[in-house]
PDB file of N, CA and C in Angstrom:
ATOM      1  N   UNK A   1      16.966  63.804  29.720  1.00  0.00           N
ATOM      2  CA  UNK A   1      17.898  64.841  29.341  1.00  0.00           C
ATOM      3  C   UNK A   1      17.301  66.181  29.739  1.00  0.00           C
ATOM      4  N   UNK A   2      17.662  67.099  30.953  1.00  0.00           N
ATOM      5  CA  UNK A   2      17.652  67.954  30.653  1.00  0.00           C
ATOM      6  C   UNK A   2      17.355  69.388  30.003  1.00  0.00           C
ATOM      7  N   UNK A   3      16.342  70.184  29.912  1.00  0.00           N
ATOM      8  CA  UNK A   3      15.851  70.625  28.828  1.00  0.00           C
ATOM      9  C   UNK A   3      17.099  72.295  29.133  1.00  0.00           C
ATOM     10  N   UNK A   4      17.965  72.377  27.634  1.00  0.00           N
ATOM     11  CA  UNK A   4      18.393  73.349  27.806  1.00  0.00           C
ATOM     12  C   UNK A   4      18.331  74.406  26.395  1.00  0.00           C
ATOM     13  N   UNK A   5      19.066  75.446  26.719  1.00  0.00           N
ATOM     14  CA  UNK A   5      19.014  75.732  25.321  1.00  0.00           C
ATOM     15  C   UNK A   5      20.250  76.825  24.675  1.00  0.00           C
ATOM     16  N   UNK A   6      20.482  76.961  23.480  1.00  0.00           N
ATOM     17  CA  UNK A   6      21.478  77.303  22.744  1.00  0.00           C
ATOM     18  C   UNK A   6      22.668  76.194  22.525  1.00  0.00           C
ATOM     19  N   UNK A   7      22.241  74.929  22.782  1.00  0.00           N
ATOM     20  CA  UNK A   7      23.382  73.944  22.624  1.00  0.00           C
ATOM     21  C   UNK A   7      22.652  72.892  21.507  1.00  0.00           C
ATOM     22  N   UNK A   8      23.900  73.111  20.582  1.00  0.00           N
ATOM     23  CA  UNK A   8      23.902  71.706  19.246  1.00  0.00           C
ATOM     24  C   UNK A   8      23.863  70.391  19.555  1.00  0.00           C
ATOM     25  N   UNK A   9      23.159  69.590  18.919  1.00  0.00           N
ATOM     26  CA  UNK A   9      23.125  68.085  19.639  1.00  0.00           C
ATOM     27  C   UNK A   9      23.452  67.596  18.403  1.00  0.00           C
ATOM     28  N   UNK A  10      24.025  66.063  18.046  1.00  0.00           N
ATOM     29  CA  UNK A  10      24.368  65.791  16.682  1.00  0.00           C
ATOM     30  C   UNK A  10      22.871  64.641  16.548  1.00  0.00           C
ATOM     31  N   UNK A  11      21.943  65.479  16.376  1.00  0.00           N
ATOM     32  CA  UNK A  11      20.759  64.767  15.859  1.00  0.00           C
ATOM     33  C   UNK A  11      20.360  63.997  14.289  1.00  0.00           C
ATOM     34  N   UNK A  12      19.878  63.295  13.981  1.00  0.00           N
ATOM     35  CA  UNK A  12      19.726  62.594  13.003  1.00  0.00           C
ATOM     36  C   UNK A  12      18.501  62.168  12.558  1.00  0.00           C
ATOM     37  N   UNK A  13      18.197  62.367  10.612  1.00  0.00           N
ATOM     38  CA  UNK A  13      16.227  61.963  11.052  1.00  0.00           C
ATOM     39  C   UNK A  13      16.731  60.806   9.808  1.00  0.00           C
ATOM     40  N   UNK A  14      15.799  60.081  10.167  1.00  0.00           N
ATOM     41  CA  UNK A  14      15.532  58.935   9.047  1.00  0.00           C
ATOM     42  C   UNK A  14      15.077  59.537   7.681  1.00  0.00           C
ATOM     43  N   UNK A  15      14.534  60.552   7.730  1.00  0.00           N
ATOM     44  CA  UNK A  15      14.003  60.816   6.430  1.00  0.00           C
ATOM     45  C   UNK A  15      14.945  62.658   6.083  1.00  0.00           C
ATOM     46  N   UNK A  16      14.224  62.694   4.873  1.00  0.00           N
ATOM     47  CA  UNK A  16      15.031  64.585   4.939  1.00  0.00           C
ATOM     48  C   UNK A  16      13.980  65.372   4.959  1.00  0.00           C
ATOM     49  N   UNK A  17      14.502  66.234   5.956  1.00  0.00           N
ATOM     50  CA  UNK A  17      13.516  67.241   6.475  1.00  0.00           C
ATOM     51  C   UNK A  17      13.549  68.610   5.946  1.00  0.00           C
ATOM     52  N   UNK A  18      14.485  68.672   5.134  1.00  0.00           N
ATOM     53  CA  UNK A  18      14.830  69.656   4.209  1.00  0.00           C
ATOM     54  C   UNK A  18      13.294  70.027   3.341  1.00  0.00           C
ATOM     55  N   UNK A  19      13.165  68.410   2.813  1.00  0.00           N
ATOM     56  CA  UNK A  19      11.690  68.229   2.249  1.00  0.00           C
ATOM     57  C   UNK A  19      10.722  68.234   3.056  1.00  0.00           C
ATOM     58  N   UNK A  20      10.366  68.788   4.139  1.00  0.00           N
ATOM     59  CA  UNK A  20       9.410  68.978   5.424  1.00  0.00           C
ATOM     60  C   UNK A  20       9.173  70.260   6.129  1.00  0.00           C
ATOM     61  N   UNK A  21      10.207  70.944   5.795  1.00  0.00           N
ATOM     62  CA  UNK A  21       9.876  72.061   6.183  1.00  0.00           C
ATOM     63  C   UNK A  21      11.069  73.571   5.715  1.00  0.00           C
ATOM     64  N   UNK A  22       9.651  74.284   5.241  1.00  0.00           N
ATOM     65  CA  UNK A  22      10.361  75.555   4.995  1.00  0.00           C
ATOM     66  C   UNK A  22      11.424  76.682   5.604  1.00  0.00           C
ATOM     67  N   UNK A  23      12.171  77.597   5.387  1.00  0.00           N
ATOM     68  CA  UNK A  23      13.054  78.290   5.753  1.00  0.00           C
ATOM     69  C   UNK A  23      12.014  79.447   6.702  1.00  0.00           C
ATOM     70  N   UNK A  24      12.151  79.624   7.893  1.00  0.00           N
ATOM     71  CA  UNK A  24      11.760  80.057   8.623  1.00  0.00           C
ATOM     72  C   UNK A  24      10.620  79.085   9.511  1.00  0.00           C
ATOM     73  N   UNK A  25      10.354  78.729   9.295  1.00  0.00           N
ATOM     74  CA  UNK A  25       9.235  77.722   9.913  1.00  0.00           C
ATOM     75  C   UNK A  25       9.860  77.067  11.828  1.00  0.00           C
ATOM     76  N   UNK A  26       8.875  77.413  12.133  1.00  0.00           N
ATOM     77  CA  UNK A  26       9.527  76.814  13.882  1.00  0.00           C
ATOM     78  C   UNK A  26       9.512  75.303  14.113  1.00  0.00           C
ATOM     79  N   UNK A  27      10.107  75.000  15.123  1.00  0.00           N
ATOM     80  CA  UNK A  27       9.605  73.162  15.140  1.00  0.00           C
ATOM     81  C   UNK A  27      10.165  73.027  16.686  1.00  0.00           C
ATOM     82  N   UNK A  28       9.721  72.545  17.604  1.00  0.00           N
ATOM     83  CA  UNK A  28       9.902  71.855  18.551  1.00  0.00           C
ATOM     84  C   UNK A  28      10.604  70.637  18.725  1.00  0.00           C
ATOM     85  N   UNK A  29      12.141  70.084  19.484  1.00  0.00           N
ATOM     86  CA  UNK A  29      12.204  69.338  19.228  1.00  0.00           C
ATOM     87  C   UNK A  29      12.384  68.758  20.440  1.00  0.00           C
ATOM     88  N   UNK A  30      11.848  67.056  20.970  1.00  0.00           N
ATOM     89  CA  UNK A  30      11.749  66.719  22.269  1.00  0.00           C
ATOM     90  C   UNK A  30      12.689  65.569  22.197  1.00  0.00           C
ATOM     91  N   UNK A  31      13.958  65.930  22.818  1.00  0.00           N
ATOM     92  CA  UNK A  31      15.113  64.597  23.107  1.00  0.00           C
ATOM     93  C   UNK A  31      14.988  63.450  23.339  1.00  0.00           C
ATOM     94  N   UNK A  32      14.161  63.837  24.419  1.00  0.00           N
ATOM     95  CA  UNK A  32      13.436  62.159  25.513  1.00  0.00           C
ATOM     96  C   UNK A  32      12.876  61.386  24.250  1.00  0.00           C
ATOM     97  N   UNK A  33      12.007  61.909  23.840  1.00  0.00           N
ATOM     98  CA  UNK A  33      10.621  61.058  22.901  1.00  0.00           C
ATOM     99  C   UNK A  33      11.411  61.186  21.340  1.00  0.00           C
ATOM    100  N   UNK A  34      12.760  61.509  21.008  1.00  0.00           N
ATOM    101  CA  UNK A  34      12.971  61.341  19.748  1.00  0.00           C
ATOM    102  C   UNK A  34      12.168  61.988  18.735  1.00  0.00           C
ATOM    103  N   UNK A  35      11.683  63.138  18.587  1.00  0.00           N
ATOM    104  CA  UNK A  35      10.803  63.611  17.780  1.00  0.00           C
ATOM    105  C   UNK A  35      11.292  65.002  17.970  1.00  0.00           C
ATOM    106  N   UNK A  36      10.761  65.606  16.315  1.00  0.00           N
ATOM    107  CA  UNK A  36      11.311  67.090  15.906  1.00  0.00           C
ATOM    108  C   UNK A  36       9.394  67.705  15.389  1.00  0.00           C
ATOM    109  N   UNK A  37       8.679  68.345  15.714  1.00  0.00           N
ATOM    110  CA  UNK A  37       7.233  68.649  15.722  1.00  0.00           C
ATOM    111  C   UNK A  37       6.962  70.090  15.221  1.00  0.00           C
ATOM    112  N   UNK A  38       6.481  70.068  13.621  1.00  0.00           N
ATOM    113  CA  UNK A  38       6.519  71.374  13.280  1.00  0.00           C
ATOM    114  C   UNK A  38       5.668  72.004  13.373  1.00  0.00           C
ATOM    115  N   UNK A  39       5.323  73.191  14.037  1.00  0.00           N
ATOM    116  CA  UNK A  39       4.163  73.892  15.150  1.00  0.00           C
ATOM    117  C   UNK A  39       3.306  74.516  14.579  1.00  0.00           C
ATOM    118  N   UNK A  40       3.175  74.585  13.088  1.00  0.00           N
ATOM    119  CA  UNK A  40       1.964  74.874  12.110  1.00  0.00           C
ATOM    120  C   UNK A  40       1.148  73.976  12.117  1.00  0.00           C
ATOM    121  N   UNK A  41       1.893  72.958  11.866  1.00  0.00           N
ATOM    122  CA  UNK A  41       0.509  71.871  11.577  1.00  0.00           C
ATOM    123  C   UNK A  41       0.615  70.815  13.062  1.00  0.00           C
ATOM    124  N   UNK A  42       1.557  70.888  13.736  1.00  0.00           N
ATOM    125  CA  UNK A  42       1.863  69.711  14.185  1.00  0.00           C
ATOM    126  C   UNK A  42       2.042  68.090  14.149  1.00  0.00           C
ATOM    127  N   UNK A  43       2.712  68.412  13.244  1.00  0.00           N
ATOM    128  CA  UNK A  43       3.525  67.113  12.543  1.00  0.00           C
ATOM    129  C   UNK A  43       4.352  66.834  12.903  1.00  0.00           C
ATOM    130  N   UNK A  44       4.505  65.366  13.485  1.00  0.00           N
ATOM    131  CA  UNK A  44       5.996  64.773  14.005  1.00  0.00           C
ATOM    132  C   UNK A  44       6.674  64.121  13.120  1.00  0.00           C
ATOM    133  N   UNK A  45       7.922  64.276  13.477  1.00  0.00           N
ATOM    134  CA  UNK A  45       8.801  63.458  12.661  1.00  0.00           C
ATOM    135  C   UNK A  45      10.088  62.651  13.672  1.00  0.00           C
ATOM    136  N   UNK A  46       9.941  61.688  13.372  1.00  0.00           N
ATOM    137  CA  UNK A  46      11.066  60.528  14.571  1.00  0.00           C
ATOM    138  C   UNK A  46      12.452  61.635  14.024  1.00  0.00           C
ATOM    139  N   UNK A  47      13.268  61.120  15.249  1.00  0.00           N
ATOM    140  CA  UNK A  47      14.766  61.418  15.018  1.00  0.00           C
ATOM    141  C   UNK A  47      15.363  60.116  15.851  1.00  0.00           C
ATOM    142  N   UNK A  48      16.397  59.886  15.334  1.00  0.00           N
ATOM    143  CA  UNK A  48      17.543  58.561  15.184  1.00  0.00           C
ATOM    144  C   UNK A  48      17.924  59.269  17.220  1.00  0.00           C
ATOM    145  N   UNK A  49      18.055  57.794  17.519  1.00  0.00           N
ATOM    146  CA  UNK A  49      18.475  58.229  18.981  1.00  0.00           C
ATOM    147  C   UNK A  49      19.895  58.451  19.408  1.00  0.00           C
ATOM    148  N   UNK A  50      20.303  59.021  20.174  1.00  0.00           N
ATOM    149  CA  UNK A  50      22.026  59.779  20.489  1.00  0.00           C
ATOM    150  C   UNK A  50      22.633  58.668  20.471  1.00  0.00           C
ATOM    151  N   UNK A  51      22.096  57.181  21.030  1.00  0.00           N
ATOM    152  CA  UNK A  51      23.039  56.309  21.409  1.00  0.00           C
ATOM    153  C   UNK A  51      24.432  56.718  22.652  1.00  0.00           C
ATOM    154  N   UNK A  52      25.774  56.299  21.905  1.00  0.00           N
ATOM    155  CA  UNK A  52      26.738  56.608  22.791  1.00  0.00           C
ATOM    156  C   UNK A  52      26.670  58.010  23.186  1.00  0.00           C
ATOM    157  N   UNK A  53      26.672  59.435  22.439  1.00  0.00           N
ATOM    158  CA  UNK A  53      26.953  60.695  22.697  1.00  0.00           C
ATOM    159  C   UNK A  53      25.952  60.961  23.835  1.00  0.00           C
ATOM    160  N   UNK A  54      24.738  60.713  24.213  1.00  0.00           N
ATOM    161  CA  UNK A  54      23.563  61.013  24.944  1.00  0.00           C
ATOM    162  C   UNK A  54      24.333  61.088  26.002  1.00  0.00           C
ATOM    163  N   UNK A  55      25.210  59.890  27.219  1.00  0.00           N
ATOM    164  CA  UNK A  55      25.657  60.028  28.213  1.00  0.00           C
ATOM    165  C   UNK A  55      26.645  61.468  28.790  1.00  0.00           C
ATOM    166  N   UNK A  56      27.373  61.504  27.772  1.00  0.00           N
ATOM    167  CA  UNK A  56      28.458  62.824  27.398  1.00  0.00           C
ATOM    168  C   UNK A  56      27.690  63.785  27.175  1.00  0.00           C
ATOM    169  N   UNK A  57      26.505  64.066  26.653  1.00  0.00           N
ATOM    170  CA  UNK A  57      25.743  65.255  26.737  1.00  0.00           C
ATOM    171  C   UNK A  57      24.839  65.442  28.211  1.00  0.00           C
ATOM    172  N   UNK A  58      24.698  64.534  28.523  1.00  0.00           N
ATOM    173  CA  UNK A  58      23.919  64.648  29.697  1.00  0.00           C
ATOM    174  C   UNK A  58      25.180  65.108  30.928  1.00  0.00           C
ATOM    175  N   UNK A  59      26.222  64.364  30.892  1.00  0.00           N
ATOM    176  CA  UNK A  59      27.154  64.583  31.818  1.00  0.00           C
ATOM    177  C   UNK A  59      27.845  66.448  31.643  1.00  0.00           C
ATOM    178  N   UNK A  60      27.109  66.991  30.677  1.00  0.00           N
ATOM    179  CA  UNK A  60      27.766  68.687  30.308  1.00  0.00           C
ATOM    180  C   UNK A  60      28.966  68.489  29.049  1.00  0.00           C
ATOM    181  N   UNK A  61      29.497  67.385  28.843  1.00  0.00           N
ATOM    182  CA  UNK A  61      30.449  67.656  28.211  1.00  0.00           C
ATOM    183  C   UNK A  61      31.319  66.254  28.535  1.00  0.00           C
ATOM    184  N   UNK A  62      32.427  66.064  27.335  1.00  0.00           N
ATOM    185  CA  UNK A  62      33.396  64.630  27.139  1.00  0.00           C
ATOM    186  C   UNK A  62      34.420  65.430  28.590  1.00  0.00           C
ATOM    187  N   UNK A  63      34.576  66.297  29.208  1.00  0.00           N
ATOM    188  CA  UNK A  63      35.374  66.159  30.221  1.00  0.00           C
ATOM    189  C   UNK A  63      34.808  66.377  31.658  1.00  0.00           C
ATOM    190  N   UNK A  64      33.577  66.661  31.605  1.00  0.00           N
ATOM    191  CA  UNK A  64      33.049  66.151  32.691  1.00  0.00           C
ATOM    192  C   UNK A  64      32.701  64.192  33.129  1.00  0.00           C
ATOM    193  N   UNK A  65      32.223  64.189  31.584  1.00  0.00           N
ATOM    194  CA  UNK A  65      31.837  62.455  31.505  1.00  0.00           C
ATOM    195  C   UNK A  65      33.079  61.790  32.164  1.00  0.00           C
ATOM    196  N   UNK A  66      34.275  61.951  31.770  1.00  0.00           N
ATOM    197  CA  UNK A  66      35.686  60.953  31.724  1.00  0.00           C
ATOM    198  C   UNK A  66      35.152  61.393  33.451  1.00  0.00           C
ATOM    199  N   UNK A  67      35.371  62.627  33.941  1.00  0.00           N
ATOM    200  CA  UNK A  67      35.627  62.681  35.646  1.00  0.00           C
ATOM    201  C   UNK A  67      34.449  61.712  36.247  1.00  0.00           C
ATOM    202  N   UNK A  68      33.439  61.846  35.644  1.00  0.00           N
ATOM    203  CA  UNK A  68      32.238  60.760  36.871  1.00  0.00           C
ATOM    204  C   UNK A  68      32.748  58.975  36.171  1.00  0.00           C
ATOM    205  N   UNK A  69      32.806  59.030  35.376  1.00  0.00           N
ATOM    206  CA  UNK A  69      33.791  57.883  34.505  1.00  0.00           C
ATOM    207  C   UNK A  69      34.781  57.213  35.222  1.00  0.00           C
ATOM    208  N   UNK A  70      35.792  58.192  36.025  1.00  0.00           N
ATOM    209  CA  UNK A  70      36.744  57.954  36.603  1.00  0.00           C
ATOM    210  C   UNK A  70      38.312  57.742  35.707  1.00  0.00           C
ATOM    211  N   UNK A  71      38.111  58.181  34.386  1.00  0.00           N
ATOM    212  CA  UNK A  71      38.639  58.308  32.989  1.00  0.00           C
ATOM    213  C   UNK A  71      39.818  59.611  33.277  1.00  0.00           C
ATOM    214  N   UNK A  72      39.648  60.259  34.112  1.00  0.00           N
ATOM    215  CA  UNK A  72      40.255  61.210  34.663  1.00  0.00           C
ATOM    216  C   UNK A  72      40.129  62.186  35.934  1.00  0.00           C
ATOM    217  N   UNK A  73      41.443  62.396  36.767  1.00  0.00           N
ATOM    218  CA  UNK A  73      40.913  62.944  37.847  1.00  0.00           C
ATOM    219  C   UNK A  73      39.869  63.919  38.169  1.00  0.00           C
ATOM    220  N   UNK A  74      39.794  64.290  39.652  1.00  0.00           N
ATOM    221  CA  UNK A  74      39.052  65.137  39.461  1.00  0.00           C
ATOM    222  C   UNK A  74      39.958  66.403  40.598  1.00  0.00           C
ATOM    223  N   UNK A  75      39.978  67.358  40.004  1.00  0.00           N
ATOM    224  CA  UNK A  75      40.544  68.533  40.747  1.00  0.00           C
ATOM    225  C   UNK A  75      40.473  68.737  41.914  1.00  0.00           C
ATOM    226  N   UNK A  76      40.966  69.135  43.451  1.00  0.00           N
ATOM    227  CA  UNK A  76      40.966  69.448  44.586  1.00  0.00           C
ATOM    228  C   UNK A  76      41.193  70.819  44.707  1.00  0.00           C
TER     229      UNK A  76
END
């Protein structure tokens, strides 16, 4: 995936991270490797993988995906 930024991903952690880290605190988070890494201590924490959405995020978006898909045309 891509490394970009200012875009929401619908990420997910097995545990709550609420209880992990404070309000202001930074954290790194790496898509590929499933992990969110908070840069004080450097502590990882797994995150749940995209599954289906990953393809559609990688493709820019659900209407780019359908066009390489073939789900819908593509403009001339």
């Amino acid at each position: 995936m891509a490394a970009r930024r200012g875009e929401l991903y619908p990420c997910e952690t097995p545990g709550r991270l609420v209880d992990e880290f404070k309000t202001g605190e930074e954290a790194e988070v790496d898509m590929e490797g499933n992990t969110i890494t908070r840069l004080r201590d450097g502590k990882s924490f797994a995150l749940m993988d995209l599954g289906d959405a990953a393809p559609v995020i990688d493709a820019g978006g659900i209407f780019e995906f359908a066009r390489r898909e073939g789900m819908i045309s593509v403009a001339n």
